[in-house]
C-alpha atoms as a PDB file:
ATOM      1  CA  UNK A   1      24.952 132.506 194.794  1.00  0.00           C
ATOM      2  CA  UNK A   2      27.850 134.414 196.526  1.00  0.00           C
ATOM      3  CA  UNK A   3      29.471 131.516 196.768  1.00  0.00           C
ATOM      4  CA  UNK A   4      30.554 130.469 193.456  1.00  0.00           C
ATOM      5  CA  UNK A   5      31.373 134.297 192.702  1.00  0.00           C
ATOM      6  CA  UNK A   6      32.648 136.067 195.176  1.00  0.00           C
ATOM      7  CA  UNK A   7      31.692 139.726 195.165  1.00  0.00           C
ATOM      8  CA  UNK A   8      34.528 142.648 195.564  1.00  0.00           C
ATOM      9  CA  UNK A   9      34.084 145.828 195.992  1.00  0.00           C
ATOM     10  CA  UNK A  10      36.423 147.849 193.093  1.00  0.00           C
ATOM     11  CA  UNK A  11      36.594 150.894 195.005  1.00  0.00           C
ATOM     12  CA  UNK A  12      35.745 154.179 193.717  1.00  0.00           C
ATOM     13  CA  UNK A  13      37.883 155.954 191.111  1.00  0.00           C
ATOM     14  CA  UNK A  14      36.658 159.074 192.189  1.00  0.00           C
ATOM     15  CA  UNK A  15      33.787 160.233 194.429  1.00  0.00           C
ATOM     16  CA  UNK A  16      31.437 163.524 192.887  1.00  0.00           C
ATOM     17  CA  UNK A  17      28.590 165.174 194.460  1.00  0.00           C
ATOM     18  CA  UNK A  18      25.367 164.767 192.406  1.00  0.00           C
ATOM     19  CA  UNK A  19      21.962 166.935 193.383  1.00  0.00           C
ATOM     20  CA  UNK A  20      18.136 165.504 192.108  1.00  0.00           C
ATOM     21  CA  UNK A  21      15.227 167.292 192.115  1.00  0.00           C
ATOM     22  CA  UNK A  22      11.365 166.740 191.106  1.00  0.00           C
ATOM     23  CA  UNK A  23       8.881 168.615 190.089  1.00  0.00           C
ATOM     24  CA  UNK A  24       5.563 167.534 190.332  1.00  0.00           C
ATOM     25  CA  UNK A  25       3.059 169.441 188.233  1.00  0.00           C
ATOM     26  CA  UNK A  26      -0.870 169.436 188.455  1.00  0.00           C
ATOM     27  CA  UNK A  27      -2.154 170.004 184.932  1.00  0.00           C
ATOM     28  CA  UNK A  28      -5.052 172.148 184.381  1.00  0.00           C
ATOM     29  CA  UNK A  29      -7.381 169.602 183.724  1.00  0.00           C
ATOM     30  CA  UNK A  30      -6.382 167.822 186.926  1.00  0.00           C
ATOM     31  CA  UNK A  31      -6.941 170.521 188.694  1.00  0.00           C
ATOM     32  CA  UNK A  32     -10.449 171.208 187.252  1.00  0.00           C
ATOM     33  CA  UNK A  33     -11.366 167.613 188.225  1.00  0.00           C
ATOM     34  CA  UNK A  34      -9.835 167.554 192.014  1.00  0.00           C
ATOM     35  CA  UNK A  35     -11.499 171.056 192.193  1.00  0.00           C
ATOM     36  CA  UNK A  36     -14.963 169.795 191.256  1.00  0.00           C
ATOM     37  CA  UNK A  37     -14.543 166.052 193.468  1.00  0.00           C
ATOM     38  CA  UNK A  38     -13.710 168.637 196.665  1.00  0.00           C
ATOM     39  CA  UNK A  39     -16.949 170.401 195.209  1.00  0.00           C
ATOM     40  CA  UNK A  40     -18.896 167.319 196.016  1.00  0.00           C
ATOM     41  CA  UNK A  41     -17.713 166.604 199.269  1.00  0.00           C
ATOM     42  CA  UNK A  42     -19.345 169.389 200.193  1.00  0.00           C
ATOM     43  CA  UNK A  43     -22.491 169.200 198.317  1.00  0.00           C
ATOM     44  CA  UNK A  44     -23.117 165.620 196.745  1.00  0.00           C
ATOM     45  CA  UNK A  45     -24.947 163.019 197.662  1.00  0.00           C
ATOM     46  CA  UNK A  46     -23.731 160.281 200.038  1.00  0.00           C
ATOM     47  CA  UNK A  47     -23.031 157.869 197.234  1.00  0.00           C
ATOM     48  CA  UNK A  48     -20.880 160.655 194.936  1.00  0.00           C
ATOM     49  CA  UNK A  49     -19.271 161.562 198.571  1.00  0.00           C
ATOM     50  CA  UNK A  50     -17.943 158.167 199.130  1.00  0.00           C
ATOM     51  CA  UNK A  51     -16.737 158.210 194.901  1.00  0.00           C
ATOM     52  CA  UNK A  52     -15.361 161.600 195.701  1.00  0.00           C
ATOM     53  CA  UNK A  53     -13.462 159.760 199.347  1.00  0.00           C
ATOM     54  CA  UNK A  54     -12.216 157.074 196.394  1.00  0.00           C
ATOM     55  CA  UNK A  55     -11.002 159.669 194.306  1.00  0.00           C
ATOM     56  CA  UNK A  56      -8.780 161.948 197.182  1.00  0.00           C
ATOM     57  CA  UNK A  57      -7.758 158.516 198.697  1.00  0.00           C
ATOM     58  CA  UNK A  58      -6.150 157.395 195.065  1.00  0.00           C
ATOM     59  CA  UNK A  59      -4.463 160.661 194.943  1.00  0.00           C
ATOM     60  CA  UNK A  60      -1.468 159.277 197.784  1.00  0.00           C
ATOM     61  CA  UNK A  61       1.343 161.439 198.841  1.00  0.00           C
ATOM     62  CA  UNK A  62      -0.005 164.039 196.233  1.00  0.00           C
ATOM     63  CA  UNK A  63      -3.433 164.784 198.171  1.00  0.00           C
ATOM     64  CA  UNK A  64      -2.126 167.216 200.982  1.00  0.00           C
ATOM     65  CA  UNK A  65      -0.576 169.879 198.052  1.00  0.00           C
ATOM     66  CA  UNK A  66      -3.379 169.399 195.638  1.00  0.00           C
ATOM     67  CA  UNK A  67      -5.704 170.412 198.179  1.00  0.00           C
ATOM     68  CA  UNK A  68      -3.235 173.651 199.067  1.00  0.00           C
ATOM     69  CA  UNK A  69      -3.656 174.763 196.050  1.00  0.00           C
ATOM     70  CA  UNK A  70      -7.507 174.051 195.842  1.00  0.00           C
ATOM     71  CA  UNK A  71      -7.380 175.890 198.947  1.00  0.00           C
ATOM     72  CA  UNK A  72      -5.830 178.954 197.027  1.00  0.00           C
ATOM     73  CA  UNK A  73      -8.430 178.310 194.217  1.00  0.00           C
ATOM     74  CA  UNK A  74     -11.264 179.260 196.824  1.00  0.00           C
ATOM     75  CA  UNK A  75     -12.345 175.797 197.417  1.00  0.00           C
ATOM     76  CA  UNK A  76     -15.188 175.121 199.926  1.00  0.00           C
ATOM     77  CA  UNK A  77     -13.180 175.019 203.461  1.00  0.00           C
ATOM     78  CA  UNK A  78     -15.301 172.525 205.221  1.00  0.00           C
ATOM     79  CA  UNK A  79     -15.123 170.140 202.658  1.00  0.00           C
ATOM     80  CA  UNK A  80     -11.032 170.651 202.193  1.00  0.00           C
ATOM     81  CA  UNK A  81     -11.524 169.652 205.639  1.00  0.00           C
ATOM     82  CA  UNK A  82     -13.026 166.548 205.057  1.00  0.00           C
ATOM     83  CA  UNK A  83     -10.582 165.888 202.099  1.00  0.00           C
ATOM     84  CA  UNK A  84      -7.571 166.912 204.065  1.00  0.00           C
ATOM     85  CA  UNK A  85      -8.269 163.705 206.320  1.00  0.00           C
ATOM     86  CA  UNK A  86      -8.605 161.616 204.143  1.00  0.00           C
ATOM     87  CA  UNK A  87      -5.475 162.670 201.701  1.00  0.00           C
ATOM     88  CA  UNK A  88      -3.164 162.582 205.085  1.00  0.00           C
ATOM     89  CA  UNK A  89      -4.575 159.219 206.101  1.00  0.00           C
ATOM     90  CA  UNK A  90      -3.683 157.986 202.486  1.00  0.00           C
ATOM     91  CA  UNK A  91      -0.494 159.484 202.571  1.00  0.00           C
ATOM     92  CA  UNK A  92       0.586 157.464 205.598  1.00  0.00           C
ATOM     93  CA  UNK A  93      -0.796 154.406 204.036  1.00  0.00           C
ATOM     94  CA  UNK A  94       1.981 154.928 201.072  1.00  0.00           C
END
């Protein structure tokens, strides 16, 4: 294709300095429902355990600071354990 048009750079008329941000917010009712799928890591029963596994896995990059702040929340430790593998082995999957 290049070769019917060659491409030229213009050159830049100026050059500025530009700074992005994101905020990613975790709405209440999120919250609630990561809250009660860490709940059932620790407590269900294997087959809402491996729903629950589903559930952390689908949450990506997002799982290691949704489970810092269940951790603030007072969620069960052992089973932000649990959850904190699996969100950092879906994390490096991204």
């Amino acid at each position: 294709m290049d070769d019917g048009r060659p491409v030229r750079d213009p050159g830049a008329d100026e050059i500025v300095r530009s700074f992005v941000g994101q905020i990613d917010l975790l709405s209440p009712e999120r919250e609630a429902r990561a809250l009660e799928t860490v709940r059932t890591v620790a407590r269900g029963t294997e087959t809402e355990r491996a729903e629950a596994e589903r559930s952390v896995r689908a949450w990506g990059r997002y799982g290691v600071p949704v489970l810092r702040r269940l951790r603030a929340l007072g969620a069960p430790a052992g089973a932000l354990e649990v959850a904190g593998a699996w969100a950092r082995a879906a994390g490096r999957a991204d």
